[in-house]
Every structure is written in structure tokens, then in C-alpha cells.
N, C-alpha and C. Protein backbone atom coordinates (compact mmCIF):
# COMPACT_ATOMS: atom_id res chain seq x y z
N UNK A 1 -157.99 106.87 120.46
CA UNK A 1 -156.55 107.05 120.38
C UNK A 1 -156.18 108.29 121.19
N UNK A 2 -155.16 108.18 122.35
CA UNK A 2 -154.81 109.19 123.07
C UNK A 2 -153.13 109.44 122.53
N UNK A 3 -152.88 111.09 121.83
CA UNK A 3 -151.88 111.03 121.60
C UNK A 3 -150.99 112.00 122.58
N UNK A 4 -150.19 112.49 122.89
CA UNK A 4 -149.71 113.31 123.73
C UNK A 4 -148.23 113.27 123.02
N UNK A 5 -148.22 114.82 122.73
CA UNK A 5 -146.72 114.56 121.88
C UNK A 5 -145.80 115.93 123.71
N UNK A 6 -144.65 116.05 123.12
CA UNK A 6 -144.32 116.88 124.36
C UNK A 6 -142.59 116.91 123.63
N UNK A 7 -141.89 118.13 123.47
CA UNK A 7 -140.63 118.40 123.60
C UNK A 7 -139.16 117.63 124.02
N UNK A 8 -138.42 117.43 123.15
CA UNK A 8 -137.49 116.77 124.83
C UNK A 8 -135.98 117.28 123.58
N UNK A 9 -135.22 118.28 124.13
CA UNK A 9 -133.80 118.42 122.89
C UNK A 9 -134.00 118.41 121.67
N UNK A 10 -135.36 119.58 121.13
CA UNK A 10 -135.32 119.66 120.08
C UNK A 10 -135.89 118.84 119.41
N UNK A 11 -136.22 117.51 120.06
CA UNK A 11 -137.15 116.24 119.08
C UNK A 11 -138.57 116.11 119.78
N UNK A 12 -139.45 116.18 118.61
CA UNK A 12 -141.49 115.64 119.32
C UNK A 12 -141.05 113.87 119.66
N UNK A 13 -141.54 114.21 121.06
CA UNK A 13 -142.23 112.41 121.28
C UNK A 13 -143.33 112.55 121.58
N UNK A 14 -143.81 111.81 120.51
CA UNK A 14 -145.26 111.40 120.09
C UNK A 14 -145.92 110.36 120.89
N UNK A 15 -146.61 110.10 122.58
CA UNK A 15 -146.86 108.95 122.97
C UNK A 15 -148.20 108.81 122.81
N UNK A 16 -148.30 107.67 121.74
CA UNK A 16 -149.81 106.99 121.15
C UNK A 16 -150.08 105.74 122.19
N UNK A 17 -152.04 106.02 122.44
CA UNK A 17 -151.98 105.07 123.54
C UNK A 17 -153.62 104.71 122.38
N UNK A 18 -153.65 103.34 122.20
CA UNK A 18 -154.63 102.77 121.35
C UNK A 18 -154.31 102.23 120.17
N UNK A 19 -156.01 102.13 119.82
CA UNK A 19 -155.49 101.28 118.24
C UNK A 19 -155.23 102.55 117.12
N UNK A 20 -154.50 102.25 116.22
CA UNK A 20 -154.40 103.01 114.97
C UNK A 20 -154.31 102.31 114.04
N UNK A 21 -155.97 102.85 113.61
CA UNK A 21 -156.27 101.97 112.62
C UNK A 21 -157.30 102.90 111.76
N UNK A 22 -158.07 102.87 110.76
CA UNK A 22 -158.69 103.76 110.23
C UNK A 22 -159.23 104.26 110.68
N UNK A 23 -159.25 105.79 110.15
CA UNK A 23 -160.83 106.54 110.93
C UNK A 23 -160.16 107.32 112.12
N UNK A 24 -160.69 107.78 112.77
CA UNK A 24 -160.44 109.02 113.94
C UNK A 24 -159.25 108.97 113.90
N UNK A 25 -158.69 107.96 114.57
CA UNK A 25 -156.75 107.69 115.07
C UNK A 25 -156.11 108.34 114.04
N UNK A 26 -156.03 107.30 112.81
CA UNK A 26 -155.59 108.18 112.19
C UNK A 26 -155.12 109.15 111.92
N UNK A 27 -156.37 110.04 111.14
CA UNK A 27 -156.97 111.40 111.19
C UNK A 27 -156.29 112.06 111.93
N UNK A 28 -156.74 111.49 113.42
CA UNK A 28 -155.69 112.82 114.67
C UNK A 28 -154.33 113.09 114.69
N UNK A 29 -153.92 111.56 114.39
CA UNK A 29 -152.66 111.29 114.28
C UNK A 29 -151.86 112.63 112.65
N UNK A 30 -152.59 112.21 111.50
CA UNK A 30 -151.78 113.03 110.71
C UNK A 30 -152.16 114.79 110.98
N UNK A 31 -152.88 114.78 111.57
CA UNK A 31 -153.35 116.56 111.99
C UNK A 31 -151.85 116.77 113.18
N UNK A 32 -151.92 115.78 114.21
CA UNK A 32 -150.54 116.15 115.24
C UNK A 32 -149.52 116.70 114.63
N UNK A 33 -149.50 115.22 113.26
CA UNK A 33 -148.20 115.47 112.66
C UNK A 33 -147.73 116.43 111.74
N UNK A 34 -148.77 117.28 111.28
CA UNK A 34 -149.08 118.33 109.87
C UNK A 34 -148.74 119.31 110.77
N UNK A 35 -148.97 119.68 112.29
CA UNK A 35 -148.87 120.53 112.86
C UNK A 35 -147.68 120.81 113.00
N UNK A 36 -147.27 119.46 113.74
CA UNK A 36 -145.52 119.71 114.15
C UNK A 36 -144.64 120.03 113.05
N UNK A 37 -145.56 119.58 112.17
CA UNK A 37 -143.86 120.22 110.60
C UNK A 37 -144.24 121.43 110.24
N UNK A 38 -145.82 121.57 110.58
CA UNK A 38 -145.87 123.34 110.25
C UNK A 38 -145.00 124.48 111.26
N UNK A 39 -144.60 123.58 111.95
CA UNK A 39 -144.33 124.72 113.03
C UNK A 39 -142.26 124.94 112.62
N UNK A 40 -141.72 123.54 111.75
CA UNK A 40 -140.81 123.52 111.66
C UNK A 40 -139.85 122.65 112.15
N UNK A 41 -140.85 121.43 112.72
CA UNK A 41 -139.97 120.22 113.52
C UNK A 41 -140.11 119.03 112.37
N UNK A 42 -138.70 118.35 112.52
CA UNK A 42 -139.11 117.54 112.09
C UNK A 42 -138.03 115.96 112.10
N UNK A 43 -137.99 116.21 113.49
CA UNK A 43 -137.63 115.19 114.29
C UNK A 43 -137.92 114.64 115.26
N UNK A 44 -138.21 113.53 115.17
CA UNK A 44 -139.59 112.98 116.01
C UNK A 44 -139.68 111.16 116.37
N UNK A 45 -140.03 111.11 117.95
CA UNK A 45 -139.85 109.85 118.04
C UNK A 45 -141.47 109.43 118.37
N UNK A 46 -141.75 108.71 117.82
CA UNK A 46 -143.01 107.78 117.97
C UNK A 46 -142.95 106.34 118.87
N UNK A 47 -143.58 106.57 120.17
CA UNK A 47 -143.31 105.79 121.45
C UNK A 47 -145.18 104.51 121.09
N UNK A 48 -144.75 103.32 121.29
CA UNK A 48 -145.58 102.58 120.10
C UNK A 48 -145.91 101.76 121.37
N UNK A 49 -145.71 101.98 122.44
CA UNK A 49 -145.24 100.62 123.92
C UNK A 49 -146.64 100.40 123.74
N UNK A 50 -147.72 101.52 123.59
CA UNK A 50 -149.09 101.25 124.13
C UNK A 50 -150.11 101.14 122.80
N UNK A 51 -149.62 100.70 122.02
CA UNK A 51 -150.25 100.35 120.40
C UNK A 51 -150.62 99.56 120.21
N UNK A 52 -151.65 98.40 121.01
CA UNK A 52 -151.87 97.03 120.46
C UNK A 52 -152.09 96.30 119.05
N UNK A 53 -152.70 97.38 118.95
CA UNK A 53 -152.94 97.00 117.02
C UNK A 53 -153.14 98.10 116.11
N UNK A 54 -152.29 98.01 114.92
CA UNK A 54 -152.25 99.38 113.66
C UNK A 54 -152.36 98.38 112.48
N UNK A 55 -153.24 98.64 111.72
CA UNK A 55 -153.91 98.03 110.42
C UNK A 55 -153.08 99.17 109.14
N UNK A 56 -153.56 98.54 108.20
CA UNK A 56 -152.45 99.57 107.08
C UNK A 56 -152.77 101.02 106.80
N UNK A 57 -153.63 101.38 107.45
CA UNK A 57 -153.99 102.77 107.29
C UNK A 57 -152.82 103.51 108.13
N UNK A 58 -153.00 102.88 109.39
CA UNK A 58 -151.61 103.44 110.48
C UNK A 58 -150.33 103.17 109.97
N UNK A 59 -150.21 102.18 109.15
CA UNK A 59 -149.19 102.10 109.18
C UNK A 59 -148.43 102.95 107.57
N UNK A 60 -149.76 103.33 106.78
CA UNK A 60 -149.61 104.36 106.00
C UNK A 60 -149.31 105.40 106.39
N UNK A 61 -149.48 106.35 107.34
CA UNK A 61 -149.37 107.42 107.92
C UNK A 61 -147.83 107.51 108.50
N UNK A 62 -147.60 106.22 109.30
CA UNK A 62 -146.44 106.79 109.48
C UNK A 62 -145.41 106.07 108.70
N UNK A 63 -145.53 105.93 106.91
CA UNK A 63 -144.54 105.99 106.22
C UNK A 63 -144.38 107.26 105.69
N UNK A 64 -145.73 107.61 105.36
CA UNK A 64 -145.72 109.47 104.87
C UNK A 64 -145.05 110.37 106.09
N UNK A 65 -145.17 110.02 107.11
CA UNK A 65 -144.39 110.59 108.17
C UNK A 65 -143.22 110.44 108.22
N UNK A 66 -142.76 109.49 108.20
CA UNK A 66 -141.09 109.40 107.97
C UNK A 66 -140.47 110.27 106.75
N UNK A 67 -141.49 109.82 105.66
CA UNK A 67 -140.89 110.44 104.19
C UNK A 67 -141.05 112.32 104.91
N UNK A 68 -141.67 112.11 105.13
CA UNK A 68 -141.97 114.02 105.03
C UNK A 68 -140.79 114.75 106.48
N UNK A 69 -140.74 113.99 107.15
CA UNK A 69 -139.28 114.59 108.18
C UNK A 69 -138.03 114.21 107.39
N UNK A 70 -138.02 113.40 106.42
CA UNK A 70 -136.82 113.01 106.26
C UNK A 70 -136.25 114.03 105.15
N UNK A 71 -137.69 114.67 104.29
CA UNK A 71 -137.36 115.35 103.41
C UNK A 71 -137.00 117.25 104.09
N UNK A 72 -137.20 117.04 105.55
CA UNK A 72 -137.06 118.18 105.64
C UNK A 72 -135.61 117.98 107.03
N UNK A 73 -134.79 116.87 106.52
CA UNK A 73 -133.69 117.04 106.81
C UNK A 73 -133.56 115.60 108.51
N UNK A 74 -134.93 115.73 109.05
CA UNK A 74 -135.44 114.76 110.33
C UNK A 74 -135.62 113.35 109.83
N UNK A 75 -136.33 112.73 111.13
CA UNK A 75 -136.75 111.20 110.91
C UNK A 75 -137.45 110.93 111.85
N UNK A 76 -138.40 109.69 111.82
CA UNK A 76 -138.99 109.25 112.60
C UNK A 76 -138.43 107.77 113.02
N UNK A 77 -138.14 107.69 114.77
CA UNK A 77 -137.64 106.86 115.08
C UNK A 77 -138.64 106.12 115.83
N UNK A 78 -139.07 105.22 116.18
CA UNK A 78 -139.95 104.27 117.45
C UNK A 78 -139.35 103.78 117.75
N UNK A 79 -140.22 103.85 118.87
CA UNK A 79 -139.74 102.96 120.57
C UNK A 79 -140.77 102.00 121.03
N UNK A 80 -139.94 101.28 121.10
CA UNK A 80 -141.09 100.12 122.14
C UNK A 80 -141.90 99.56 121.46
N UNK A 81 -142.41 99.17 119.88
CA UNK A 81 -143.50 98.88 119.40
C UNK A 81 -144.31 97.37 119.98
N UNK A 82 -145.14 96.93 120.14
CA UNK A 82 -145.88 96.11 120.68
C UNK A 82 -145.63 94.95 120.23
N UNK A 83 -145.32 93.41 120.47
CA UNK A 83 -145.25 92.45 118.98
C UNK A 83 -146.35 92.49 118.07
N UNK A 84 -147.54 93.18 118.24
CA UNK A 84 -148.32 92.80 116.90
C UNK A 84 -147.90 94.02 116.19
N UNK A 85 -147.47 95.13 116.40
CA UNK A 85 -147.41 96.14 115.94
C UNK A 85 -145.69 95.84 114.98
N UNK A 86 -144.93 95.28 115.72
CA UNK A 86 -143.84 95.31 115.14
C UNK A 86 -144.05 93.58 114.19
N UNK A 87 -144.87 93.16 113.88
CA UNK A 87 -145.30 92.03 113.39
C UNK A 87 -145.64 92.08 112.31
N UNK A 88 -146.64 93.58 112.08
CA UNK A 88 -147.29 94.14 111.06
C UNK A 88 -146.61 95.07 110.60
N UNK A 89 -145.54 95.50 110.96
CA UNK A 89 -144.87 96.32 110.29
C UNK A 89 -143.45 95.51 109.73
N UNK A 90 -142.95 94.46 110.15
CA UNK A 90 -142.44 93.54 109.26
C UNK A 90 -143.24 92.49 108.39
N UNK A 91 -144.60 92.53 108.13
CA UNK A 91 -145.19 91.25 107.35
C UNK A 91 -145.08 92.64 106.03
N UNK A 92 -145.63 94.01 106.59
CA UNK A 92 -145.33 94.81 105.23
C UNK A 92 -144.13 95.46 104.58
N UNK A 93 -143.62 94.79 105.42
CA UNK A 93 -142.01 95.25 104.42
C UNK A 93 -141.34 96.45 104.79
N UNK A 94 -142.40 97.43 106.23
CA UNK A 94 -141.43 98.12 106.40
C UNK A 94 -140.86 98.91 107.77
N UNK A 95 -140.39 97.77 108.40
CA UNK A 95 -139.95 97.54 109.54
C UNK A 95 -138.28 98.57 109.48
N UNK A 96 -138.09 98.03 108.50
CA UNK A 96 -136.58 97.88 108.29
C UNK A 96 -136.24 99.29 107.53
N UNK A 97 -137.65 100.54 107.47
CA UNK A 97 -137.13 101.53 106.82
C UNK A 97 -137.11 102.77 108.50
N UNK A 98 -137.40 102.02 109.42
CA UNK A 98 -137.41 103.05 110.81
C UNK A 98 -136.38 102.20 111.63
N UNK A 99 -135.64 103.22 112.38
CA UNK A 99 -134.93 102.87 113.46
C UNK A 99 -135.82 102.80 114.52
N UNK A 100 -135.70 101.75 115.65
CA UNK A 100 -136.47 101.30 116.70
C UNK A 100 -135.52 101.19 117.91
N UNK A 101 -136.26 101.46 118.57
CA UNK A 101 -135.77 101.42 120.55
C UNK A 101 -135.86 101.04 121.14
N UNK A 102 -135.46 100.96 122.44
CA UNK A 102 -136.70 100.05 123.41
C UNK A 102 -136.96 101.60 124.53
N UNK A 103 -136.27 102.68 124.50
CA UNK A 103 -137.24 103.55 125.41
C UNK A 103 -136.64 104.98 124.66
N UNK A 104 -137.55 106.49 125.00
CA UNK A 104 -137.85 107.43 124.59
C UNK A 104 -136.44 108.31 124.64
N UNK A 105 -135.56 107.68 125.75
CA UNK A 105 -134.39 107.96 126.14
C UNK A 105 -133.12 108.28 125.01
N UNK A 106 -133.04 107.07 124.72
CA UNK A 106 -132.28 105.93 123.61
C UNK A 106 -132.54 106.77 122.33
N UNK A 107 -133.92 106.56 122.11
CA UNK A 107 -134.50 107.72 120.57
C UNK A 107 -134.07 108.99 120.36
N UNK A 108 -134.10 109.39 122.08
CA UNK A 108 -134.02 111.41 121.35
C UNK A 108 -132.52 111.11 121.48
N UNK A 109 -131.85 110.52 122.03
CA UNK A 109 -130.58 110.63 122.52
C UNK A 109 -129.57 110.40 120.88
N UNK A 110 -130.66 109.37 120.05
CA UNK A 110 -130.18 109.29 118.51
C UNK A 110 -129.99 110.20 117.54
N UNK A 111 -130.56 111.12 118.24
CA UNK A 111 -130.56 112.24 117.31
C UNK A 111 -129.05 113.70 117.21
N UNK A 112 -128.61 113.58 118.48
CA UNK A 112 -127.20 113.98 118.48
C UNK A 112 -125.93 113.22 118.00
């Protein structure tokens, strides 16, 4: 899992390139994200274009991710999710608790 998060108006975009699925991805993934709220962000778009497949571990992570920006006032929005990715996140019911995009533009631009 290659993540590369980077600045853009105050919001992290998070661009994940791989599977996220148990184990390392994961892992890296909630360390990125523990970081960025330690630092005091917590608005954040998660760019999904290059995600072929996230099993429920990933897709655990980023419900605790949403919950935890949301409680500190942020949210987590995605962009672009893959059809299996946005497949599996509507067969579990929670498609419909993130706003989605189709580019990184559109996302941070949601946030004003």
C-alpha cells in the first residue's frame, strides 16, 4: 500500500495506491491517520481511484476515521472509489455515511 497524503486549503488528501485489506495497509493507513489528527487536522479527503480491493478491515478503519474527524468538528470525503471498492462499501451499509467525488478538486473544494 502506497499512501501519500499532501496539503491542499487546509484539508489532507490522502492518495492510497493498493489493496487495503488486513495487515500492513491497514496498520499504515491508521498510523497516517493518528498522525494527521495529532497534529490537529481533521479534514480530509481520501482519493480511492487506485484501490482495487478493501476487505472489512479497510473498510473498518475508515469508519473510525470518519467518526474521529467528525468528532473533532471535520470529515472524511472520497473520491473516485473503484467499483469493487464502492461495491463493498455499499453491500456493508456504509456507502451512504461518506460523501463521494469523482476528483480531489470537487472534495477539498467541499469543504468551504
Amino acid at each position: 500500500m502506497d499512501i501519500n497524503v499532501r496539503k491542499r486549503s487546509q484539508v489532507q488528501v490522502v492518495q492510497l495506491k493498493g489493496q487495503l485489506r488486513l495487515g500492513d495497509a491497514v496498520d499504515e493507513l491508521q498510523r497516517t491517520i493518528d498522525e494527521s489528527m495529532a497534529e490537529g487536522d481533521a479534514r480530509f479527503v481520501v482519493n480511492l481511484a487506485e484501490v482495487p480491493m478493501i476487505d472489512s478491515s479497510g473498510i473498518g478503519v475508515l469508519v473510525r476515521f470518519l467518526t474521529s474527524a467528525k468528532k473533532r468538528g471535520g470529515s472524511v470525503k472520497l473520491v473516485n472509489p473503484s467499483s469493487f471498492a464502492q461495491k463493498t462499501l455499499r453491500l456493508v451499509g456504509v456507502l451512504n455515511l461518506f460523501e463521494v467525488y469523482e476528483d480531489d478538486d470537487q472534495a477539498v473544494a467541499s469543504f468551504n
